[in-house]
Protein backbone atom coordinates (compact mmCIF):
# COMPACT_ATOMS: atom_id res chain seq x y z
CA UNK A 1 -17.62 -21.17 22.68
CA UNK A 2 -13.88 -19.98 23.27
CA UNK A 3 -12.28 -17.66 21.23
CA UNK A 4 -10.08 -19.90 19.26
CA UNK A 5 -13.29 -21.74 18.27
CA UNK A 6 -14.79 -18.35 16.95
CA UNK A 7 -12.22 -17.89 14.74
CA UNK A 8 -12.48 -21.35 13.09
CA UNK A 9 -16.12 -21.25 12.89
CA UNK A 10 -15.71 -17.48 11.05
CA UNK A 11 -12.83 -19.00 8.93
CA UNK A 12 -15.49 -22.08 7.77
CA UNK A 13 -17.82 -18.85 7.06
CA UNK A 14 -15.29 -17.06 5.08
CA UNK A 15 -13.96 -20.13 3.36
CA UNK A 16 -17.71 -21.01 2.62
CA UNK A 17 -18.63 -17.35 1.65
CA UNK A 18 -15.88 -16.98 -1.52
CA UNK A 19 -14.92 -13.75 -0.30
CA UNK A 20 -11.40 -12.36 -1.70
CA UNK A 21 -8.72 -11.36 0.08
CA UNK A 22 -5.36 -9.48 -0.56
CA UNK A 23 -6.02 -6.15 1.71
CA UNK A 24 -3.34 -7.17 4.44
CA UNK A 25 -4.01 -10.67 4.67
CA UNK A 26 -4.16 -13.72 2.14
CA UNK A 27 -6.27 -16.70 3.61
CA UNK A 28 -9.81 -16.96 5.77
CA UNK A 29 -7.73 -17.98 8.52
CA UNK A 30 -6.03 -14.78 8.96
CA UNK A 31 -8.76 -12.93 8.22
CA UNK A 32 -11.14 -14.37 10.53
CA UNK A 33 -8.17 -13.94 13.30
CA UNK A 34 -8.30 -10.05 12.43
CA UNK A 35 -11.87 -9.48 12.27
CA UNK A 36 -12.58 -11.61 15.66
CA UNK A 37 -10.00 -10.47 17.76
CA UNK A 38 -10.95 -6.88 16.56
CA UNK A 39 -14.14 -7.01 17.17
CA UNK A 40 -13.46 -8.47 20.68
CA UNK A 41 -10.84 -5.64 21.51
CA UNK A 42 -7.86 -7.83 21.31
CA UNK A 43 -4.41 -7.29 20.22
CA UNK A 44 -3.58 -9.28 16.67
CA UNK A 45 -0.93 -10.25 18.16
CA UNK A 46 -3.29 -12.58 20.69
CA UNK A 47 -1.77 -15.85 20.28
CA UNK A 48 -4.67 -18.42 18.96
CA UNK A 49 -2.81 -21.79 19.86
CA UNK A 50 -4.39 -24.38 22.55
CA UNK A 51 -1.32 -23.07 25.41
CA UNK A 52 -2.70 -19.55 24.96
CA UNK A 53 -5.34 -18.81 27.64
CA UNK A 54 -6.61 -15.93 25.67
CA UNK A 55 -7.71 -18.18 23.57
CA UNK A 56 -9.46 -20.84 25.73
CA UNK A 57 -11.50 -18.11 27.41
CA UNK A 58 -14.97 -18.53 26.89
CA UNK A 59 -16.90 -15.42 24.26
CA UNK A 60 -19.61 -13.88 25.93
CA UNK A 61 -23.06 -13.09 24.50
CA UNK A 62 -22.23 -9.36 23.23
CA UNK A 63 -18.87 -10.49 21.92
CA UNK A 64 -20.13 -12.62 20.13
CA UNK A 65 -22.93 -11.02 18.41
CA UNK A 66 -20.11 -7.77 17.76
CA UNK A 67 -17.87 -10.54 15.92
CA UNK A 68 -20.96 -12.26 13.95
CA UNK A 69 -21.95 -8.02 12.95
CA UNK A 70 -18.66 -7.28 11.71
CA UNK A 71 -17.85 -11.10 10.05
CA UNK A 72 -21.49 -10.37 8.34
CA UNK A 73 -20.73 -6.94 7.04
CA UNK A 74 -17.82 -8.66 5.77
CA UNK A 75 -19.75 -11.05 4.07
CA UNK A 76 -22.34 -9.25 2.07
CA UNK A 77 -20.72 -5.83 1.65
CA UNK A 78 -17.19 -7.50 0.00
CA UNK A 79 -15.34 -4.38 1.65
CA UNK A 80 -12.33 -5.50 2.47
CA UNK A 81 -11.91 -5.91 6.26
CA UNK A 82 -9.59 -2.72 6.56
CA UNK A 83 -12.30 -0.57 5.94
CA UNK A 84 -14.49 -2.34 8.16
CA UNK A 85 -11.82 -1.91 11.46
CA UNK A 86 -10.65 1.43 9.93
CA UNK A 87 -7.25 -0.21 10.63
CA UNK A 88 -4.30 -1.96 8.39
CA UNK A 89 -0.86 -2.56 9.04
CA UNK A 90 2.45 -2.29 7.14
CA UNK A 91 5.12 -3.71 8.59
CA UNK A 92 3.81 -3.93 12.33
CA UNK A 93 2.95 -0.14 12.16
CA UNK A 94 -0.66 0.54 12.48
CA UNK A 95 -2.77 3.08 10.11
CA UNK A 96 -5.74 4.84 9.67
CA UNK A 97 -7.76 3.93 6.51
CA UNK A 98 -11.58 4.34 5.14
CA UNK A 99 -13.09 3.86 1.92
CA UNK A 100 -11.16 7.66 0.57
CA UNK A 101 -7.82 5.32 0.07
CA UNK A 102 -6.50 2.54 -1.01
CA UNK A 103 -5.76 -0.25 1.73
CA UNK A 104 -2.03 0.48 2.03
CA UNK A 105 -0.57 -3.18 0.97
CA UNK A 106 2.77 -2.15 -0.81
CA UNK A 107 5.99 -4.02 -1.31
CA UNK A 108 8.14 -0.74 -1.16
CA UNK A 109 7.20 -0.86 3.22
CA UNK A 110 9.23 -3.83 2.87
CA UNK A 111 12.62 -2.41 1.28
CA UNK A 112 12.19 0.40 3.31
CA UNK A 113 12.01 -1.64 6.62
CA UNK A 114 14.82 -4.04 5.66
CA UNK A 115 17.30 -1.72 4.32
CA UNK A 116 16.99 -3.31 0.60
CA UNK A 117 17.50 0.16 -0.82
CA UNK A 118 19.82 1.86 0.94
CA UNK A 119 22.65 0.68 -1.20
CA UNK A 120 21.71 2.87 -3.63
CA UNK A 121 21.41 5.87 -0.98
CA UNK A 122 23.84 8.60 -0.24
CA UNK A 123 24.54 10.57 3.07
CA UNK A 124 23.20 13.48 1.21
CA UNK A 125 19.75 11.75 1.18
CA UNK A 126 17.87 13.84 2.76
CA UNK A 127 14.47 14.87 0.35
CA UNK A 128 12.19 11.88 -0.04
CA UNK A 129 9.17 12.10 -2.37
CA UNK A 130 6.35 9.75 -1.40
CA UNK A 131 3.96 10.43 -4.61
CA UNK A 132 0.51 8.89 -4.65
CA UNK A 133 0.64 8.50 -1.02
CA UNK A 134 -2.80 7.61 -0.86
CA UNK A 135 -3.02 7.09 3.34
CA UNK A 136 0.67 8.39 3.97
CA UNK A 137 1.92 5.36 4.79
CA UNK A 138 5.13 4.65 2.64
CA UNK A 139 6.12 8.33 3.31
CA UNK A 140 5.54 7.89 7.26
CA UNK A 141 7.55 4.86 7.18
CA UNK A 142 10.49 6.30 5.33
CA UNK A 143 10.46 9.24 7.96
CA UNK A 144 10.46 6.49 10.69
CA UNK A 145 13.40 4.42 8.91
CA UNK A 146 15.37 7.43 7.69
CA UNK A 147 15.89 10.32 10.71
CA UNK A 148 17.49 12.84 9.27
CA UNK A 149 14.90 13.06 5.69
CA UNK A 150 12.27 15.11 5.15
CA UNK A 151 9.07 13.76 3.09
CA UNK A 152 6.40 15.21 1.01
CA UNK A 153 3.32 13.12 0.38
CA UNK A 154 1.96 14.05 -2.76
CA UNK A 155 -1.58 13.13 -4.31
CA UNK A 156 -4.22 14.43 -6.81
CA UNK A 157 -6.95 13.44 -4.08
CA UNK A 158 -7.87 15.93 -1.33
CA UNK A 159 -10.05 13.22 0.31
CA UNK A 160 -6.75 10.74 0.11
CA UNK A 161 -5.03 13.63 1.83
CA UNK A 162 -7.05 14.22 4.52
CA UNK A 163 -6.85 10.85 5.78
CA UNK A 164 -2.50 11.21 5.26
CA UNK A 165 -3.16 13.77 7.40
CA UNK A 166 -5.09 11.60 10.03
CA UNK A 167 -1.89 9.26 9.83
CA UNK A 168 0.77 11.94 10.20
CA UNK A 169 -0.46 13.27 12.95
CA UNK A 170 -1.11 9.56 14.60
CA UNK A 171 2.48 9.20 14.47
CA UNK A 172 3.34 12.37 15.38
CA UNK A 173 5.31 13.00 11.92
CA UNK A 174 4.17 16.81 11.37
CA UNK A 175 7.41 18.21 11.46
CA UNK A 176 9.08 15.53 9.22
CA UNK A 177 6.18 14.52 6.36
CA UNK A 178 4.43 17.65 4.83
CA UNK A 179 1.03 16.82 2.34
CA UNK A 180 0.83 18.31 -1.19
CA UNK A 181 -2.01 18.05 -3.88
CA UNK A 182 -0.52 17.91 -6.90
CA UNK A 183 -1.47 15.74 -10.19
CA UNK A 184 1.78 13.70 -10.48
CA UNK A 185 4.56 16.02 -10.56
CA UNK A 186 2.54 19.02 -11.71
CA UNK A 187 2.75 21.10 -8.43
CA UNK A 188 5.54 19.35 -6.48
CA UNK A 189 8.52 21.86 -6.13
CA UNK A 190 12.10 21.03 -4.92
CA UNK A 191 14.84 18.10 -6.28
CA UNK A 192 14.46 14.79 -4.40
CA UNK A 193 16.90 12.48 -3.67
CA UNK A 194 14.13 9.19 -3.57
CA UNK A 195 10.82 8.89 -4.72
CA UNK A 196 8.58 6.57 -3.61
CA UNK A 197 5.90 5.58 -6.07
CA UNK A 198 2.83 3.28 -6.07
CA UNK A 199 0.88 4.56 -8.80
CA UNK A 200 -2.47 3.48 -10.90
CA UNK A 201 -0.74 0.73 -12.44
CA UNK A 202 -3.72 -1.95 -13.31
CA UNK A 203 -4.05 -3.08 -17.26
CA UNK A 204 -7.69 -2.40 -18.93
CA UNK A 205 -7.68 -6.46 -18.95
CA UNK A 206 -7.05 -6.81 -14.85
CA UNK A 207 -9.59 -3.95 -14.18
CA UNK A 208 -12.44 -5.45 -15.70
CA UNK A 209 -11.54 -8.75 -13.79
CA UNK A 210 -10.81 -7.91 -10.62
CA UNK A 211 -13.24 -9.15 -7.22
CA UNK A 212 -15.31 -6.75 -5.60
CA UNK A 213 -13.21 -6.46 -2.48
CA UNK A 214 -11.32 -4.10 -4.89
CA UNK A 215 -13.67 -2.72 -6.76
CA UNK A 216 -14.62 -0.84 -3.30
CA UNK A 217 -11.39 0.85 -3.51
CA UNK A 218 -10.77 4.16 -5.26
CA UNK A 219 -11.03 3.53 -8.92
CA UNK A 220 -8.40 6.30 -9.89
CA UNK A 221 -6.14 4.79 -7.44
CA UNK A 222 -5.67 1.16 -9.10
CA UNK A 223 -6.98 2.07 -13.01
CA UNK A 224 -3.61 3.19 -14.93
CA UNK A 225 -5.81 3.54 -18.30
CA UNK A 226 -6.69 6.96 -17.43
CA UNK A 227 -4.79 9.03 -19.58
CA UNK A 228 -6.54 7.34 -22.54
CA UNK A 229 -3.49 4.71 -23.69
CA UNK A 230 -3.59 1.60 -25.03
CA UNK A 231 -5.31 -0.13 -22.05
CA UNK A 232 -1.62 -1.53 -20.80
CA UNK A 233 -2.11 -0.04 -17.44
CA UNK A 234 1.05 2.47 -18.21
CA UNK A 235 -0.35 5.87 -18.47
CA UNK A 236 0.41 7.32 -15.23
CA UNK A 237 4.10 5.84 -15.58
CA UNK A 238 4.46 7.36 -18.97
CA UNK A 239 3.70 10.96 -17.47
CA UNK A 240 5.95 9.98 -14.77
CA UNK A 241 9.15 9.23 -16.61
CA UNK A 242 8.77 11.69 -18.84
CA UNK A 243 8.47 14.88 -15.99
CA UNK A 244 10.78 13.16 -13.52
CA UNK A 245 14.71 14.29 -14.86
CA UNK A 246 14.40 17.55 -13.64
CA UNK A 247 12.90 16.41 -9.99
CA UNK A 248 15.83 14.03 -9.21
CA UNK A 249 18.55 15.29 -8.01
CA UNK A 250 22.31 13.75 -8.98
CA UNK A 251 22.08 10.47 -7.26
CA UNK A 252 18.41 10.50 -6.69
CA UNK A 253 16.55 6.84 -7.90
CA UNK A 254 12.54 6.41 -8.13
CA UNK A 255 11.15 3.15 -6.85
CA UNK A 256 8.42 2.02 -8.54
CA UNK A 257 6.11 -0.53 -7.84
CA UNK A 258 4.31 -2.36 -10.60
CA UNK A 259 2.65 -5.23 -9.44
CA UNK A 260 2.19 -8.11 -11.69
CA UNK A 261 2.76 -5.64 -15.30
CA UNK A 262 5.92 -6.03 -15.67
CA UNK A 263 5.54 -7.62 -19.16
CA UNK A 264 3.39 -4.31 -20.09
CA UNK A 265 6.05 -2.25 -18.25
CA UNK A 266 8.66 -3.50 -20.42
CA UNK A 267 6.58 -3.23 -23.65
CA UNK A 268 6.12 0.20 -23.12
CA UNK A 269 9.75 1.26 -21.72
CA UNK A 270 11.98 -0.70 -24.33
CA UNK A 271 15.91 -0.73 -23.34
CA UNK A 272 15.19 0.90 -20.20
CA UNK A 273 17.96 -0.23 -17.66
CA UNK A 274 16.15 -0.65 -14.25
CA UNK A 275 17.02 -2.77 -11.30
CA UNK A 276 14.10 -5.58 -10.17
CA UNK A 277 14.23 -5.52 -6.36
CA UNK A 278 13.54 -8.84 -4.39
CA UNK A 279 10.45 -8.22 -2.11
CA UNK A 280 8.09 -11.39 -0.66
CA UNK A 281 5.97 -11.83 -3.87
CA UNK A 282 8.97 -12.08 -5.91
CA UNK A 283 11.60 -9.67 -7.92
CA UNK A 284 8.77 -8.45 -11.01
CA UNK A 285 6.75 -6.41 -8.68
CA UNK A 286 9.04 -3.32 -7.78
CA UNK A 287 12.01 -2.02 -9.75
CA UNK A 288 14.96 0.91 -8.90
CA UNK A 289 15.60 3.61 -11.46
CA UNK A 290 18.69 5.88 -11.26
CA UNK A 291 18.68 9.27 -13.19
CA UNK A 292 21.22 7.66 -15.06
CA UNK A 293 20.01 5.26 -16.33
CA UNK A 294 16.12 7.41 -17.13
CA UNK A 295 18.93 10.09 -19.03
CA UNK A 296 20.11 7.61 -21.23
CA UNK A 297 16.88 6.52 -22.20
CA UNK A 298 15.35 8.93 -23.02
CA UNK A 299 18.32 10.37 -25.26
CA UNK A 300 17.60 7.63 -27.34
C-alpha cells in the first residue's frame, strides 16, 4: 500500500464512520490527508496526486499501524483531529492546541490576512485587543500582519491562557502580544484602537444539537446562554456592547464574529448600524462596529 492509497482507504473509513468535521477541515478527504500524512511525519503540504512520488512510495509496517492508531482514536473518541495532532492551522500559520481551547477556526484570520479591514484602520492603530483569545491565535496573527501594534490577549480561562502562552512564545511574539485574565472587559485596562472578538456566541437551540466533535470543546467557549438570557446565544455580546464605549478609542471598531446568529444578533441589537464583512462562508458571519455607530445606539 502507497500513501495515496492510505488516505483513500482512511477517507472510505471516515466517510463510513459519520464522523463530523468543521475543526480546520470540511470533508473525509481532507481529513484523512491530515491525519495520514501526520501520523507519517509528512508536511500537509505533501502533494497526494499520481505525479507526486511522495505519494507512490510504498507505507511501511509501523507507519501504517501509527496512521490506523491515530485514524481509530479519531473514530471512537469524536475529538476532533486537532486535538489528536496537537496542531491546527489558520491561514498557513501553524498552532498549538489541546482539549483547554477551542480549535482556532475563525473567519476574522481571514480579514486580517487579506487586508479586508484595514479600510477602516488609521496610522494611529497601534493597540489591538484580541478578547477571548482562547489559543492566541487571532491576536498572534494581527501582530504578524500589523508591525508596529501591540496586542493583549484577553480570556476568563487560565488553562486557555496557558496554552496562548505556548503559541506566543512558538512564534516568538513575547514582546508584541501580552496575556491577560480578565472576564470580558472586567480587568482589561488601556483604550484600543481594534478589538478582535470571537466570543460564546451559540443559541440554547444549536447547543443542544450540535455533534460530539464539538461537544469535546470547552463548553464556556461556544455556549453564549451563560449569563442566564433568553437562550438566543447573545449574552456575552450584550455585556460586551454595553462595557465597550469607554475601551475604544476615537476611531477604534470591534469585529465581531457571530457565526450563523445573525438573525438572533439582530433581534437583540435593533437599529444597530454595523457593517457585514465578506469572509469564505459568506457576509452573516462577522460584522464591523465603529464607536460611532455603538454611541448612537445606545443613546437611543
Amino acid at each position: 500500500m502507497n500513501v495515496k492509497e492510505l488516505v483513500a482507504q482512511a477517507t472510505a473509513q471516515l466517510t463510513e464512520a459519520g464522523v463530523s468535521f468543521g475543526h480546520g477541515t470540511t470533508n473525509a478527504a481532507d481529513e484523512a490527508a491530515w491525519l495520514v500524512l501526520h501520523a507519517l511525519g509528512l508536511p500537509l503540504d505533501t502533494g497526494l496526486s499520481d505525479e507526486d512520488v511522495e505519494s507512490n512510495r510504498p507505507v511501511a509496517p509501523e507507519e501504517y499501524a501509527r496512521a490506523a492508531t491515530l485514524l481509530g482514536a479519531r473514530i471512537s473518541t469524536r475529538k476532533p483531529a486537532a486535538y489528536l495532532t496537537q496542531e491546527a492551522w489558520l491561514q498557513g500559520v501553524p498552532f498549538y492546541v489541546d482539549e483547554r481551547v477551542i480549535v482556532p477556526r475563525s473567519l476574522i484570520a481571514e480579514l486580517l490576512v487579506d487586508g479586508s479591514i484595514d479600510y477602516w484602520l488609521q496610522e494611529s492603530t497601534h493597540h489591538v485587543l484580541d478578547l477571548c483569545t482562547g489559543n492566541g491565535s487571532l491576536g498572534i496573527l494581527a501582530a504578524m500582519v500589523y508591525p508596529d501594534v501591540e496586542v493583549t490577549g484577553a480570556d476568563i480561562s487560565m488553562d486557555a491562557l496557558a496554552v496562548a502562552r505556548i503559541n506566543v512564545d512558538k512564534h516568538q511574539m513575547q514582546n508584541r502580544v501580552k496575556l491577560l485574565e480578565s472576564d470580558g472587559l472586567k480587568a482589561i485596562p488601556g483604550v484600543f484602537d481594534l478589538v478582535l472578538c470571537n466570543p460564546p456566541y451559540v443559541n440554547a437551540k444549536s447547543m443542544a444539537a450540535l455533534p460530539a466533535e464539538y461537544l469535546a470543546e470547552p463548553f464556556i467557549a461556544l455556549d453564549g446562554n451563560q449569563a442566564g438570557g433568553s437562550g438566543d446565544g447573545m449574552d456575552f455580546i450584550r455585556t460586551l456592547l454595553a462595557e465597550l464605549p469607554p475601551k475604544l478609542s476615537e476611531d477604534g471598531v470591534l469585529v465581531l464574529e457571530i457565526g450563523n446568529e445573525r438573525a438572533y444578533f439582530e433581534a437583540a441589537f435593533p437599529g444597530l448600524e454595523v457593517v457585514w464583512l465578506e469572509t469564505s462562508a459568506g457576509e452573516d458571519q462577522v460584522l464591523l462596529l465603529t464607536l460611532d455607530a455603538l454611541a448612537r445606539f445606545q443613546q437611543h
